[in-house]
Protein backbone atom coordinates (compact mmCIF):
# COMPACT_ATOMS: atom_id res chain seq x y z
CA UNK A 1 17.49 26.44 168.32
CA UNK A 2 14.92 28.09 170.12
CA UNK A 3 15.48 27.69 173.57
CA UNK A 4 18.73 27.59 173.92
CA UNK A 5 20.66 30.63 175.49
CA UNK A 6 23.60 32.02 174.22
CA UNK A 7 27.26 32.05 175.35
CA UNK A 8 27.12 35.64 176.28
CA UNK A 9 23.69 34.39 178.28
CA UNK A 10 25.35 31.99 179.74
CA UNK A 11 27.90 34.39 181.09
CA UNK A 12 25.50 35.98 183.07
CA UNK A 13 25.07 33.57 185.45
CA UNK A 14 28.48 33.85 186.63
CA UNK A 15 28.83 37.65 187.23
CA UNK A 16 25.88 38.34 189.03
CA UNK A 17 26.12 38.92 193.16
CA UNK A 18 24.47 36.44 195.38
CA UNK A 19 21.16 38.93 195.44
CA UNK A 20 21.24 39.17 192.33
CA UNK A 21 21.48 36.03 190.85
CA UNK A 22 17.97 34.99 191.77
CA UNK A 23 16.50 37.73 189.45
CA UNK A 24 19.16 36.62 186.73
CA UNK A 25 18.26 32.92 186.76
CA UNK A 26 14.13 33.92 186.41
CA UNK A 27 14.89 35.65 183.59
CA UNK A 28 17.24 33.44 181.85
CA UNK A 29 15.10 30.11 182.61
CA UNK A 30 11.97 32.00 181.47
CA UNK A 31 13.51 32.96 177.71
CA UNK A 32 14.60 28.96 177.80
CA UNK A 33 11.14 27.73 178.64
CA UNK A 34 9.82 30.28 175.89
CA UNK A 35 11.91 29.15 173.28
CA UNK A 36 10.86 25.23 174.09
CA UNK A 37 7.09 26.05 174.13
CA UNK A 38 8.10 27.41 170.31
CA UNK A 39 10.02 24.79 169.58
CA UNK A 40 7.07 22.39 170.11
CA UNK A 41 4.86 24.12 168.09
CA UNK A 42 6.92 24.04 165.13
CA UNK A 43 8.23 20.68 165.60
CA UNK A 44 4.41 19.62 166.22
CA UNK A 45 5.06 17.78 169.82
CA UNK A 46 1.87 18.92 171.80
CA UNK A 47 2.43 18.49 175.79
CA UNK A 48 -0.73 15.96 175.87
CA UNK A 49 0.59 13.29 173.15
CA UNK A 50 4.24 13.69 174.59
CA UNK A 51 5.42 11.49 177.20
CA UNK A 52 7.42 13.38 179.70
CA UNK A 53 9.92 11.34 181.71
């Protein structure tokens, strides 16, 4: 499902050094938040008739 990262992605978060994990996390929470903003637009949930909780 878009959005979701994989195991291997997940991984990542536990190797990276404490100046590095920062960077790491961006990038990782970025491709997540991409994949959701697809995932609405297939599923056909627009932001404005969505209730967010």
């Amino acid at each position: 499902m878009p959005g979701y990262l994989t195991p291997a992605q997940m991984a990542e978060l536990r190797k990276p050094t404490d100046t590095e994990f920062d960077a790491v996390v961006v990038r990782l929470m970025s491709l997540h938040h991409a994949g959701q903003s697809r995932w609405q637009t297939w599923s056909g949930i627009r932001p404005a008739n969505h209730a967010c909780v």
